[in-house]
PDB file of N, CA and C in Angstrom:
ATOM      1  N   UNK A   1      22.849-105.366 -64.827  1.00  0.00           N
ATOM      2  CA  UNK A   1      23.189-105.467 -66.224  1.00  0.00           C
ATOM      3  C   UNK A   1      23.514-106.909 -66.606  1.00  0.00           C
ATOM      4  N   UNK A   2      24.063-107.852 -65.891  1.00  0.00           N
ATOM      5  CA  UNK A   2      24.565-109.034 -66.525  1.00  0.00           C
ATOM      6  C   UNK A   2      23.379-109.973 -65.955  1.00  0.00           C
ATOM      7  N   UNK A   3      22.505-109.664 -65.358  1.00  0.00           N
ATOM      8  CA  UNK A   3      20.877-110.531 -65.394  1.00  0.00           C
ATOM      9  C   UNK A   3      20.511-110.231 -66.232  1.00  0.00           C
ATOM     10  N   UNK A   4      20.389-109.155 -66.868  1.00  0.00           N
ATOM     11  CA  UNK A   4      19.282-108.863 -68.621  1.00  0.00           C
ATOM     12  C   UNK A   4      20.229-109.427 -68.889  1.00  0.00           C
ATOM     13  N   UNK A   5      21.660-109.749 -69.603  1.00  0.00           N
ATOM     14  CA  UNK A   5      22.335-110.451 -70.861  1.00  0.00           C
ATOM     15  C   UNK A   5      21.809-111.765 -70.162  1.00  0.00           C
ATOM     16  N   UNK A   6      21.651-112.594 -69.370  1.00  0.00           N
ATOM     17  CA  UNK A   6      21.657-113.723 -69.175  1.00  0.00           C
ATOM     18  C   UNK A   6      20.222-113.836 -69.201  1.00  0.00           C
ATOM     19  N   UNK A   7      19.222-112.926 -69.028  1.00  0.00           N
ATOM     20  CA  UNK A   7      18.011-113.298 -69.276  1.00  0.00           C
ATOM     21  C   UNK A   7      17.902-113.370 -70.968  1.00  0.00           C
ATOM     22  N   UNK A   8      18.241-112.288 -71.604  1.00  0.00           N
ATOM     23  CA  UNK A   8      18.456-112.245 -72.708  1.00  0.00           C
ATOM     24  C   UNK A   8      18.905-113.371 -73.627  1.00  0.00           C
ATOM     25  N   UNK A   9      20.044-114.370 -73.401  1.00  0.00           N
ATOM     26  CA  UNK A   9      20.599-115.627 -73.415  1.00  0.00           C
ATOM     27  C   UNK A   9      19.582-116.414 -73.598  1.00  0.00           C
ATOM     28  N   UNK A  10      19.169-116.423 -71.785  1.00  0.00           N
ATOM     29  CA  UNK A  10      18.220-117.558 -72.216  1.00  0.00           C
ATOM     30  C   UNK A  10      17.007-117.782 -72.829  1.00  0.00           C
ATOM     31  N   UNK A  11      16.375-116.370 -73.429  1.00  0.00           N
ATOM     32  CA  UNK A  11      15.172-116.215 -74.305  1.00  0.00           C
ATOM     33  C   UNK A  11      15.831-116.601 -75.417  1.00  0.00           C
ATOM     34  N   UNK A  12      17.051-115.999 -75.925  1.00  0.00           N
ATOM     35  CA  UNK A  12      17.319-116.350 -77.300  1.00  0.00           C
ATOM     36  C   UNK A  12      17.589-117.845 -77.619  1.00  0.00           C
ATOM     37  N   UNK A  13      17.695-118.653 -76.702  1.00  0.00           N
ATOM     38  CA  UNK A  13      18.391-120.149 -76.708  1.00  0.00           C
ATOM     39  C   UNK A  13      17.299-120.775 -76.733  1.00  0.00           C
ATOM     40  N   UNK A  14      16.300-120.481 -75.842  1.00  0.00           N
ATOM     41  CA  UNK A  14      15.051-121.239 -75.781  1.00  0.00           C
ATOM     42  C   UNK A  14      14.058-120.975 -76.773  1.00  0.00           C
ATOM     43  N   UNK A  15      13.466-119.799 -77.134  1.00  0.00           N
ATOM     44  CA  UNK A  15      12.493-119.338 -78.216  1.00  0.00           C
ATOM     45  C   UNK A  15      12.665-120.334 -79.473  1.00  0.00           C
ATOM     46  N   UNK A  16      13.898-120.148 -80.261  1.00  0.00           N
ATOM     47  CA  UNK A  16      13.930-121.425 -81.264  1.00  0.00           C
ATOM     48  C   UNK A  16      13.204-122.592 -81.041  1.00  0.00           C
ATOM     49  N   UNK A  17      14.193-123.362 -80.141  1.00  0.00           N
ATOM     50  CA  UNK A  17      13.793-124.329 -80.149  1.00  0.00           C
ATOM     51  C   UNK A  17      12.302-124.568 -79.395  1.00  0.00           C
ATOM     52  N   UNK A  18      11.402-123.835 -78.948  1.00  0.00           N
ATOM     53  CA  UNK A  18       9.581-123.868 -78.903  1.00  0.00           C
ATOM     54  C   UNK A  18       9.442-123.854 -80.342  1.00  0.00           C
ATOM     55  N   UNK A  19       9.474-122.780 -81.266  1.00  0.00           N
ATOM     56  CA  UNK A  19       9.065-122.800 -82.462  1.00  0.00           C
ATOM     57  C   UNK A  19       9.535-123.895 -83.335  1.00  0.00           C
ATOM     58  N   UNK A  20      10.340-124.382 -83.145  1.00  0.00           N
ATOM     59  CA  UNK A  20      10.367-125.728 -83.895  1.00  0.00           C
ATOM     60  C   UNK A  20       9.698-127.249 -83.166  1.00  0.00           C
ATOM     61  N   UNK A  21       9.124-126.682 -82.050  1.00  0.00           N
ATOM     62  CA  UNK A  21       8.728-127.569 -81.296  1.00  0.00           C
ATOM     63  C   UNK A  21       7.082-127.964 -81.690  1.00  0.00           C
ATOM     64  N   UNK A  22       6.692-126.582 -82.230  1.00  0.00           N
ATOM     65  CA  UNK A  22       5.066-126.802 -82.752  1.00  0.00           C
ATOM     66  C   UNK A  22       5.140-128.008 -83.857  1.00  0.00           C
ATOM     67  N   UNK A  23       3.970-128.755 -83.710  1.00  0.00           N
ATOM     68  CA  UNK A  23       3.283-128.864 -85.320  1.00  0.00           C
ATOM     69  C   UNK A  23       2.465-128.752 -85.509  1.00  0.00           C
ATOM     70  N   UNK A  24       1.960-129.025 -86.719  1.00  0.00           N
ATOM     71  CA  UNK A  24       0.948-128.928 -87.571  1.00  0.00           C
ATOM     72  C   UNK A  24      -0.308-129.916 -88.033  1.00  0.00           C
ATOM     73  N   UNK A  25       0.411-130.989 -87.662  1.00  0.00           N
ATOM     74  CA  UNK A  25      -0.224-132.084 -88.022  1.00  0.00           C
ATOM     75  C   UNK A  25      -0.944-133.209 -86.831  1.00  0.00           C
ATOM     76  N   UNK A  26      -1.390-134.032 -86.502  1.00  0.00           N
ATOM     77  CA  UNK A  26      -2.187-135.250 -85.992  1.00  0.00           C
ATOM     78  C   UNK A  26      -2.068-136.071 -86.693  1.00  0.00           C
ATOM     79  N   UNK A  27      -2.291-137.575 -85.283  1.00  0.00           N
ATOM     80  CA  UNK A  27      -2.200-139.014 -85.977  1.00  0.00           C
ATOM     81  C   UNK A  27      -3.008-139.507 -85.863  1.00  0.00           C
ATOM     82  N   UNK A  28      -3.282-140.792 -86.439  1.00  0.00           N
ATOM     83  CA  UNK A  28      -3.986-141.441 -85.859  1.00  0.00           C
ATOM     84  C   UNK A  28      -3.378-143.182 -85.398  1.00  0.00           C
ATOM     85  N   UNK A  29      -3.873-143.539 -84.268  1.00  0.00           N
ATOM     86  CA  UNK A  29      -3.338-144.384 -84.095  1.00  0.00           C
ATOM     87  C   UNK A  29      -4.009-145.885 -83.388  1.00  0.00           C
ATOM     88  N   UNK A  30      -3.702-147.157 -82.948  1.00  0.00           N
ATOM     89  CA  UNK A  30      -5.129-147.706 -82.397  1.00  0.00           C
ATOM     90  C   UNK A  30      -4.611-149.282 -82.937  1.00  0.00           C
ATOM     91  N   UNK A  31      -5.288-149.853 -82.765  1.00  0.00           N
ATOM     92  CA  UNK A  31      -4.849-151.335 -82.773  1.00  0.00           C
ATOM     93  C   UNK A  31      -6.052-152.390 -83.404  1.00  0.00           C
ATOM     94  N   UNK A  32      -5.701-153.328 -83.866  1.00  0.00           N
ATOM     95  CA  UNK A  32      -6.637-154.292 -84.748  1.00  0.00           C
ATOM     96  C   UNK A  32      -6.716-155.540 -84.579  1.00  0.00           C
ATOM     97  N   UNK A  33      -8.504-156.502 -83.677  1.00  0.00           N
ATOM     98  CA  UNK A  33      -8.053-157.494 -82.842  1.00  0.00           C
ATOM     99  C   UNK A  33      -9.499-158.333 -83.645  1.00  0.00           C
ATOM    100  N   UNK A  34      -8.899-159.607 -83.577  1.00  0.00           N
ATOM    101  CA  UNK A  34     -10.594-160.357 -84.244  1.00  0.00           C
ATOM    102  C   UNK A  34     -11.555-159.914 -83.605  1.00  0.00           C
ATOM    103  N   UNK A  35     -12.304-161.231 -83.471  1.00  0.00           N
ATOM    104  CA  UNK A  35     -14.064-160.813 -82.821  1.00  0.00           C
ATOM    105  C   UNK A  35     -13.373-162.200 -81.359  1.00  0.00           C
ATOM    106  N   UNK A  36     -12.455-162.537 -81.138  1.00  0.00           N
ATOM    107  CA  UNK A  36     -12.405-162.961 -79.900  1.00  0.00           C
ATOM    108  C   UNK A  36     -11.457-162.028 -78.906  1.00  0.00           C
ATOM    109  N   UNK A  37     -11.071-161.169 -79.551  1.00  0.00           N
ATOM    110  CA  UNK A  37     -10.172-160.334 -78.632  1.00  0.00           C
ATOM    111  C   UNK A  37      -8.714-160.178 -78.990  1.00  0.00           C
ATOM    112  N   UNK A  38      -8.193-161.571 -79.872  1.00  0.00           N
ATOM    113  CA  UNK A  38      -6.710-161.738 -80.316  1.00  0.00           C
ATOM    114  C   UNK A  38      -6.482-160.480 -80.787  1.00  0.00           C
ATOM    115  N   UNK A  39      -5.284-160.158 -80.597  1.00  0.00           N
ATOM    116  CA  UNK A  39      -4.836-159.031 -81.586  1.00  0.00           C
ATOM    117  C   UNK A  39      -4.171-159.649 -82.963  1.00  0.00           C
ATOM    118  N   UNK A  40      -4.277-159.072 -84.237  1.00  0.00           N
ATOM    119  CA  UNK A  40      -4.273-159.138 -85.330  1.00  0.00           C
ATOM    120  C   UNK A  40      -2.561-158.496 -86.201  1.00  0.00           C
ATOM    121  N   UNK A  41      -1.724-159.328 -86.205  1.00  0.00           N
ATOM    122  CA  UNK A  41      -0.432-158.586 -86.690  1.00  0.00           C
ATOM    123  C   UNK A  41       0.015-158.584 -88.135  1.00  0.00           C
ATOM    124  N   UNK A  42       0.475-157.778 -88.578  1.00  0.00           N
ATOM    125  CA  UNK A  42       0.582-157.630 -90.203  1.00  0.00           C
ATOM    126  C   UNK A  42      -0.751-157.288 -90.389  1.00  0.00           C
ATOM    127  N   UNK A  43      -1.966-157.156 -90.190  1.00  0.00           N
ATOM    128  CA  UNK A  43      -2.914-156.559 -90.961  1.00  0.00           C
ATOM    129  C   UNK A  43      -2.641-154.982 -91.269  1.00  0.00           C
ATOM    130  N   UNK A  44      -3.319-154.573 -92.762  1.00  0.00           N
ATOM    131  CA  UNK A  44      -2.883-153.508 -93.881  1.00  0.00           C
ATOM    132  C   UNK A  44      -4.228-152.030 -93.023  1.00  0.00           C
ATOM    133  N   UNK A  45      -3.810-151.588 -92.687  1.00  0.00           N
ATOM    134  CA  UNK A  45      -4.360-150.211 -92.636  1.00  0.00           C
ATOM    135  C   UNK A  45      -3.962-148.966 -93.246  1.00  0.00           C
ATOM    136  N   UNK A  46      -5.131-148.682 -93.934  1.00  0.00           N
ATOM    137  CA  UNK A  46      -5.157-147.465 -95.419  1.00  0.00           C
ATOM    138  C   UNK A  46      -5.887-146.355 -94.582  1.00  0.00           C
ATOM    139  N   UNK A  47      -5.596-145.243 -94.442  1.00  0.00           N
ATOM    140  CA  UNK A  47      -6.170-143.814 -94.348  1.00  0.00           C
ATOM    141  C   UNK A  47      -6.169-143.134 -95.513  1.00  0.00           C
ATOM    142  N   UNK A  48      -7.065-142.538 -95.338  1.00  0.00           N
ATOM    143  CA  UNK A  48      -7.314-141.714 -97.203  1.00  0.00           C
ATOM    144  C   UNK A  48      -7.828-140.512 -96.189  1.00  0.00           C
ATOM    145  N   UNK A  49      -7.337-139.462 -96.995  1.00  0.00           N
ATOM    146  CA  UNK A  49      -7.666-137.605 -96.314  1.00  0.00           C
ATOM    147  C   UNK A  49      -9.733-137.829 -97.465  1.00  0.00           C
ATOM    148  N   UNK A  50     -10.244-137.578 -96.806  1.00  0.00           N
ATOM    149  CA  UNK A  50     -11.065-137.516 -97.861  1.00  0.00           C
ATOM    150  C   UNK A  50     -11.390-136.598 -98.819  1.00  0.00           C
ATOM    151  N   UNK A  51     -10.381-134.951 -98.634  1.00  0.00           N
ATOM    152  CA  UNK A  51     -11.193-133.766 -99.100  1.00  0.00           C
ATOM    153  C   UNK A  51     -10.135-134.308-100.342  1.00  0.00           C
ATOM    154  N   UNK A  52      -9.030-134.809-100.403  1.00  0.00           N
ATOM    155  CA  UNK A  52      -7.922-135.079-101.059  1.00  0.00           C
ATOM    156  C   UNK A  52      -7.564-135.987-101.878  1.00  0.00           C
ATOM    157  N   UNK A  53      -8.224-137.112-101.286  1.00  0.00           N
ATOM    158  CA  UNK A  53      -7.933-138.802-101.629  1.00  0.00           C
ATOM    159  C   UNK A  53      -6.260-138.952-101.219  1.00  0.00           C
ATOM    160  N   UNK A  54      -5.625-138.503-100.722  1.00  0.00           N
ATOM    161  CA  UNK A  54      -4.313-139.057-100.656  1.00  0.00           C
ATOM    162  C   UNK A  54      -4.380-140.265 -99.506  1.00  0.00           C
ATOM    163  N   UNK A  55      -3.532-141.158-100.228  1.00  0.00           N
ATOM    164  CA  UNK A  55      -3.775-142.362 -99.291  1.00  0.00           C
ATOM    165  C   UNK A  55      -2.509-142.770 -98.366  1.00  0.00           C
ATOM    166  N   UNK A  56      -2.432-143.335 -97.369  1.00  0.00           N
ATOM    167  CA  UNK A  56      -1.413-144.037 -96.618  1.00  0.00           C
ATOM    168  C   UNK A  56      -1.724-144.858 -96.202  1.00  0.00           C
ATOM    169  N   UNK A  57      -0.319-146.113 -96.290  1.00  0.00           N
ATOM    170  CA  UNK A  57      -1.340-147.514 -96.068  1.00  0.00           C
ATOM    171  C   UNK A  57       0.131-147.626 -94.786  1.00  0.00           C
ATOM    172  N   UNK A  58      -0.175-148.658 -93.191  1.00  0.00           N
ATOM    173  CA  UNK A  58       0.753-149.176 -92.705  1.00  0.00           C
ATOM    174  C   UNK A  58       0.410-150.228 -92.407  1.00  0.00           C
ATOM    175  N   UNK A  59       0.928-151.148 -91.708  1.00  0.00           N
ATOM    176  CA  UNK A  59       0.595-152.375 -91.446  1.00  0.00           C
ATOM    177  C   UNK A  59       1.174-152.380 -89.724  1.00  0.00           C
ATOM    178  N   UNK A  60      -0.387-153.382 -89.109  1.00  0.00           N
ATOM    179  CA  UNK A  60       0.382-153.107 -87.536  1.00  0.00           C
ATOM    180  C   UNK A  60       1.228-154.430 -87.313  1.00  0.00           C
ATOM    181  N   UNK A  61       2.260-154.128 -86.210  1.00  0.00           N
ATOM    182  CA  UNK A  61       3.371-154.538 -85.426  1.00  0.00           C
ATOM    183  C   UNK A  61       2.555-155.622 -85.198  1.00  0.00           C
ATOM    184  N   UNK A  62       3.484-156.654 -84.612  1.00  0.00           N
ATOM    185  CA  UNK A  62       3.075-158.210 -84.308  1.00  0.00           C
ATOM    186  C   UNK A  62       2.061-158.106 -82.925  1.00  0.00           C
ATOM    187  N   UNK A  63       2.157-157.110 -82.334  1.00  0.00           N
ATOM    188  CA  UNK A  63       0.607-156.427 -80.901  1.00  0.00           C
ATOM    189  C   UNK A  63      -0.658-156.036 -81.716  1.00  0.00           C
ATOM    190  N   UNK A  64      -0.310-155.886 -82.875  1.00  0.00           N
ATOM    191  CA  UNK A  64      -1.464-155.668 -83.785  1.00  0.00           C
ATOM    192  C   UNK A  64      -1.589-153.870 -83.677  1.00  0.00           C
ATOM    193  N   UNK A  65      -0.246-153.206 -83.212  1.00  0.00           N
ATOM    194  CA  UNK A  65      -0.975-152.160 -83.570  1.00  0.00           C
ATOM    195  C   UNK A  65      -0.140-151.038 -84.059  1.00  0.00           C
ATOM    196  N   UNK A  66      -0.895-150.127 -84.694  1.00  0.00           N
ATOM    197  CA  UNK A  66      -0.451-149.331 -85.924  1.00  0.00           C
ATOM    198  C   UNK A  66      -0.534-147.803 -85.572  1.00  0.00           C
ATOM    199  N   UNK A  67       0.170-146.900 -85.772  1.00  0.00           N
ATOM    200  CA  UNK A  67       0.584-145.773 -85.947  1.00  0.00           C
ATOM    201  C   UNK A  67       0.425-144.749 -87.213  1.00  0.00           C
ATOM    202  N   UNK A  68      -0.390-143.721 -88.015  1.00  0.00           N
ATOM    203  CA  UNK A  68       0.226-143.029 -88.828  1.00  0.00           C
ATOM    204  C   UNK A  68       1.440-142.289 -89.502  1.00  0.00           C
ATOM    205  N   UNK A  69       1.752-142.128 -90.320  1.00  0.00           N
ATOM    206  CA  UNK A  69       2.551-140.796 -90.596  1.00  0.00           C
ATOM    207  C   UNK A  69       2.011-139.698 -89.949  1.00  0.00           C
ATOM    208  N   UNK A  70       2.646-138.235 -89.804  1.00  0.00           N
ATOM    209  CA  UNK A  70       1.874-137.107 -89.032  1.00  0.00           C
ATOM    210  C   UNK A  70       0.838-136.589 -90.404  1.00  0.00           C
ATOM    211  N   UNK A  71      -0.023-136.222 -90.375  1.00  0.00           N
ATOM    212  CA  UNK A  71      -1.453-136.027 -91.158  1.00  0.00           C
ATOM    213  C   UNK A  71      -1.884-134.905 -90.997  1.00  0.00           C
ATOM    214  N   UNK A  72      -1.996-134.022 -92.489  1.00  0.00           N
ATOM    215  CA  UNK A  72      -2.651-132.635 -92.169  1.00  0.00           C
ATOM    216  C   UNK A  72      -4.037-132.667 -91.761  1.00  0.00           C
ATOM    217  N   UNK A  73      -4.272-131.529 -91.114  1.00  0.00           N
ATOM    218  CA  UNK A  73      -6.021-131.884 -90.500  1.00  0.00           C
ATOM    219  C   UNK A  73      -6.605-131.932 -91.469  1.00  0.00           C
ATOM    220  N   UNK A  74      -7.891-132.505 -91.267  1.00  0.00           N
ATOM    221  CA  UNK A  74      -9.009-132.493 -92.046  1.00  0.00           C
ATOM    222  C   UNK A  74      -9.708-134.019 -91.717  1.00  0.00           C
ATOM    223  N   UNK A  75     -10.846-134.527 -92.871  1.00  0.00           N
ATOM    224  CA  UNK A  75     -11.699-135.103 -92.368  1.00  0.00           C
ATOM    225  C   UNK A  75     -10.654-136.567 -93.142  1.00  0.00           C
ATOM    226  N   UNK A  76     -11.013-137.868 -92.578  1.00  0.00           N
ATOM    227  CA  UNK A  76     -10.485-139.359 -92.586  1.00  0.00           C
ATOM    228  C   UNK A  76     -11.102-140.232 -92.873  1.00  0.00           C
ATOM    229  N   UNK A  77     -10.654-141.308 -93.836  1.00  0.00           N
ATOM    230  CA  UNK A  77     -11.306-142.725 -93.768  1.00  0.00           C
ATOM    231  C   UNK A  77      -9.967-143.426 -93.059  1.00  0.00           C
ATOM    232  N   UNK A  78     -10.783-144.473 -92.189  1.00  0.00           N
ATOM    233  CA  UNK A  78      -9.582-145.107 -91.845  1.00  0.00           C
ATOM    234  C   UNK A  78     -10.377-146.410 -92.235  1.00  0.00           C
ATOM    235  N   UNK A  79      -9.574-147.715 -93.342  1.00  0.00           N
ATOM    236  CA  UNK A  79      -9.788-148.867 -93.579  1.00  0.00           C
ATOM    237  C   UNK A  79      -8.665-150.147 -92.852  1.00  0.00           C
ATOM    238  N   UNK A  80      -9.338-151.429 -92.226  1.00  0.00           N
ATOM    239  CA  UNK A  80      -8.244-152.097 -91.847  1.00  0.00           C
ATOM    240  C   UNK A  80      -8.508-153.326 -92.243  1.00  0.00           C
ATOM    241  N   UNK A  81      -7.652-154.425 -92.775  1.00  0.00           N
ATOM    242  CA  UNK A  81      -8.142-155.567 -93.733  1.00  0.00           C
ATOM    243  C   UNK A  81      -6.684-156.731 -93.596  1.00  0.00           C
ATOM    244  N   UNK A  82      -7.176-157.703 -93.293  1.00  0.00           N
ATOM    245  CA  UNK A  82      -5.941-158.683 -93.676  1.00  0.00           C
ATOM    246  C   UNK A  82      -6.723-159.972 -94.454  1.00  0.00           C
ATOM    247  N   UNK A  83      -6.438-160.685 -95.393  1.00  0.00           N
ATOM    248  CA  UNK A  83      -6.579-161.814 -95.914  1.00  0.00           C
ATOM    249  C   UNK A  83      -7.472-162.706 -94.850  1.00  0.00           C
ATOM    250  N   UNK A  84      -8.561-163.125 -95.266  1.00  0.00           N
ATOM    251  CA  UNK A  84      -9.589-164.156 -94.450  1.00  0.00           C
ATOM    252  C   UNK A  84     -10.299-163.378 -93.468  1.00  0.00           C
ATOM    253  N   UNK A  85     -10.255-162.077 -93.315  1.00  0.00           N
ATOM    254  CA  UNK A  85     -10.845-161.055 -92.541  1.00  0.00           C
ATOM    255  C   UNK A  85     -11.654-160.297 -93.292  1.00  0.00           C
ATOM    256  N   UNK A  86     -12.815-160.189 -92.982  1.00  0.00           N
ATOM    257  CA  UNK A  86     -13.769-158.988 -93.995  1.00  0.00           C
ATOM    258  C   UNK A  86     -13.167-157.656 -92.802  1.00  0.00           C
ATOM    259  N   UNK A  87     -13.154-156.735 -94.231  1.00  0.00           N
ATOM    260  CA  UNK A  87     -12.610-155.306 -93.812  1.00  0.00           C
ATOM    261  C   UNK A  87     -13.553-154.347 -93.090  1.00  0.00           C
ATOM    262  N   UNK A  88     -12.636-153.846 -92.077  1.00  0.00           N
ATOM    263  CA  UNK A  88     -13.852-152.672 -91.480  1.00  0.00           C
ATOM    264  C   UNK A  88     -13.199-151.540 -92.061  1.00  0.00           C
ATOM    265  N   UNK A  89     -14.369-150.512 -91.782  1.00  0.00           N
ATOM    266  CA  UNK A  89     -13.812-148.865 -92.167  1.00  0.00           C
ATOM    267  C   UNK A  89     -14.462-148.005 -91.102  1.00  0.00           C
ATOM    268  N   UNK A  90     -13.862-146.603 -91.413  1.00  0.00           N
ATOM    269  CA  UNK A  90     -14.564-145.436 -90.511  1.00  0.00           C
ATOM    270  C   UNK A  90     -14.245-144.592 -90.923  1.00  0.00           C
ATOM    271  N   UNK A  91     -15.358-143.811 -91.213  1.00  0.00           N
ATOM    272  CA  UNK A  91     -15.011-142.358 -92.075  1.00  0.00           C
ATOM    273  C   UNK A  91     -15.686-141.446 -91.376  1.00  0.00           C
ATOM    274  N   UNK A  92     -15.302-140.180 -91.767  1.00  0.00           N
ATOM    275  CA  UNK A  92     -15.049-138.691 -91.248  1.00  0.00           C
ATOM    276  C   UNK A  92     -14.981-138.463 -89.928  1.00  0.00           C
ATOM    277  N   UNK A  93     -13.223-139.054 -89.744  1.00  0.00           N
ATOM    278  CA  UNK A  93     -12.560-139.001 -88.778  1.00  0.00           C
ATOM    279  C   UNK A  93     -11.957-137.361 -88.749  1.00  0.00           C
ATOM    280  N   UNK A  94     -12.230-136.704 -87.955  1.00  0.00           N
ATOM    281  CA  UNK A  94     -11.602-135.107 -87.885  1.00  0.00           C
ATOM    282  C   UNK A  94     -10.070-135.568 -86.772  1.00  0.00           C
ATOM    283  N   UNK A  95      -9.168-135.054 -88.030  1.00  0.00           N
ATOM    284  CA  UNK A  95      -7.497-135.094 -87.628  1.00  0.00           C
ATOM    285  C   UNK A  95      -7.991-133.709 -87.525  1.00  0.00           C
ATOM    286  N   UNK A  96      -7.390-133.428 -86.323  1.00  0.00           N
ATOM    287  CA  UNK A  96      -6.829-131.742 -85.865  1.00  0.00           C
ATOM    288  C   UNK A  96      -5.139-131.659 -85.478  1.00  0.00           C
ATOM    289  N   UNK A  97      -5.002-130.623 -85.707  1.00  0.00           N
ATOM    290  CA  UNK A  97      -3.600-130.142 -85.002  1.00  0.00           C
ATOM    291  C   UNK A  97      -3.158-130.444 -84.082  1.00  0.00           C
ATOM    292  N   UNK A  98      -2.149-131.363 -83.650  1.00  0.00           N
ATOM    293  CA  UNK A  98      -1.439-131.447 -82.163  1.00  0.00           C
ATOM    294  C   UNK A  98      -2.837-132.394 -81.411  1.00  0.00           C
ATOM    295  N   UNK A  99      -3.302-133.165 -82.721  1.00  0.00           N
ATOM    296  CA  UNK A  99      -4.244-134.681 -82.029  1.00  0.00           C
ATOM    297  C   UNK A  99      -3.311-135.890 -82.123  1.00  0.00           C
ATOM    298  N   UNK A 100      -3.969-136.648 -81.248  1.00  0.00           N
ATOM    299  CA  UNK A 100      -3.863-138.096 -81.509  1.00  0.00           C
ATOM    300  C   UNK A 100      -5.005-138.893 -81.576  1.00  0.00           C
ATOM    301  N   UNK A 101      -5.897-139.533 -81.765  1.00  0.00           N
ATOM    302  CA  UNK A 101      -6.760-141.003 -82.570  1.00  0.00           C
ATOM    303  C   UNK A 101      -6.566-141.721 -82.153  1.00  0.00           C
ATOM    304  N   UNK A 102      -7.337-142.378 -80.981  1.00  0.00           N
ATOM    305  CA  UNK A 102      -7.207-143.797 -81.595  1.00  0.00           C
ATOM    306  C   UNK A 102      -8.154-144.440 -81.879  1.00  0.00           C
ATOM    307  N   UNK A 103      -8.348-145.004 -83.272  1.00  0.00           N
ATOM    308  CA  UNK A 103      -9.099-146.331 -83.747  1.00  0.00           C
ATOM    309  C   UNK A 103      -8.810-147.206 -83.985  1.00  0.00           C
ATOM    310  N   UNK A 104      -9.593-148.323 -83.142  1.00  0.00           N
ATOM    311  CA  UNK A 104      -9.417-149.394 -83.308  1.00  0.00           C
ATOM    312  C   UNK A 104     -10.365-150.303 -83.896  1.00  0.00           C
ATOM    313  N   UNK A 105     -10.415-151.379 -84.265  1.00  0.00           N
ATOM    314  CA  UNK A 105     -10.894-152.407 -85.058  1.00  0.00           C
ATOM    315  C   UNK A 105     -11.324-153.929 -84.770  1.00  0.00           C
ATOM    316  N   UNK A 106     -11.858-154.560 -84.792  1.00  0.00           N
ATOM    317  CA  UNK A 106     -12.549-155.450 -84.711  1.00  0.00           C
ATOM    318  C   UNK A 106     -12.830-156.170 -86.116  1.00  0.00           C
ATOM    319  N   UNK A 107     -12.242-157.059 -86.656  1.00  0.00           N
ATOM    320  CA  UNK A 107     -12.380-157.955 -88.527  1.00  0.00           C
ATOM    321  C   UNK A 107     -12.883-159.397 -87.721  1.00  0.00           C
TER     322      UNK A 107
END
């Protein structure tokens, strides 16, 4: 009897916290380097959902590299651009559930 309450215990203690453990969403993530290899810091990277247009812009870390917000699935443009750099892009990037991305770049 006091193994079921303690099994019992520990289903109820643990189950929560799995279900809050899921998500829903994918990132994308990846880094941005000239055409000699340097990596590129402060340059502006924009993702746009495409079915949506909603946009998010970040800018990567002084390693040159950048991270999303978490992103509902669906299909992606990812644009990356800094001043004196012609911009690259890449579109219909498929974000799935419980993904990670990485693209990277070359300006």
């Amino acid at each position: 009897m006091r193994l079921t309450r303690t099994a019992l215990c520990a289903v109820l203690v643990t189950c929560p916290s799995l279900l809050f453990a899921q998500s829903f969403t994918g990132t994308i993530t990846g880094t941005i380097k000239d055409t000699s290899g340097a990596t590129i810091p402060r340059a502006t990277v924009t993702i746009t959902n495409q079915q949506t247009d909603r946009q998010e812009s970040v800018t990567t870390d002084l390693e040159g590299r950048y991270t999303s917000l978490p992103l509902p699935p669906g299909e992606y443009r990812v644009e990356a651009g800094l001043q004196g750099f012609r911009r690259a892009a890449r579109t219909d990037i498929p974000v799935q559930i419980n993904s990670t991305l990485v693209i990277d770049f070359s300006l």
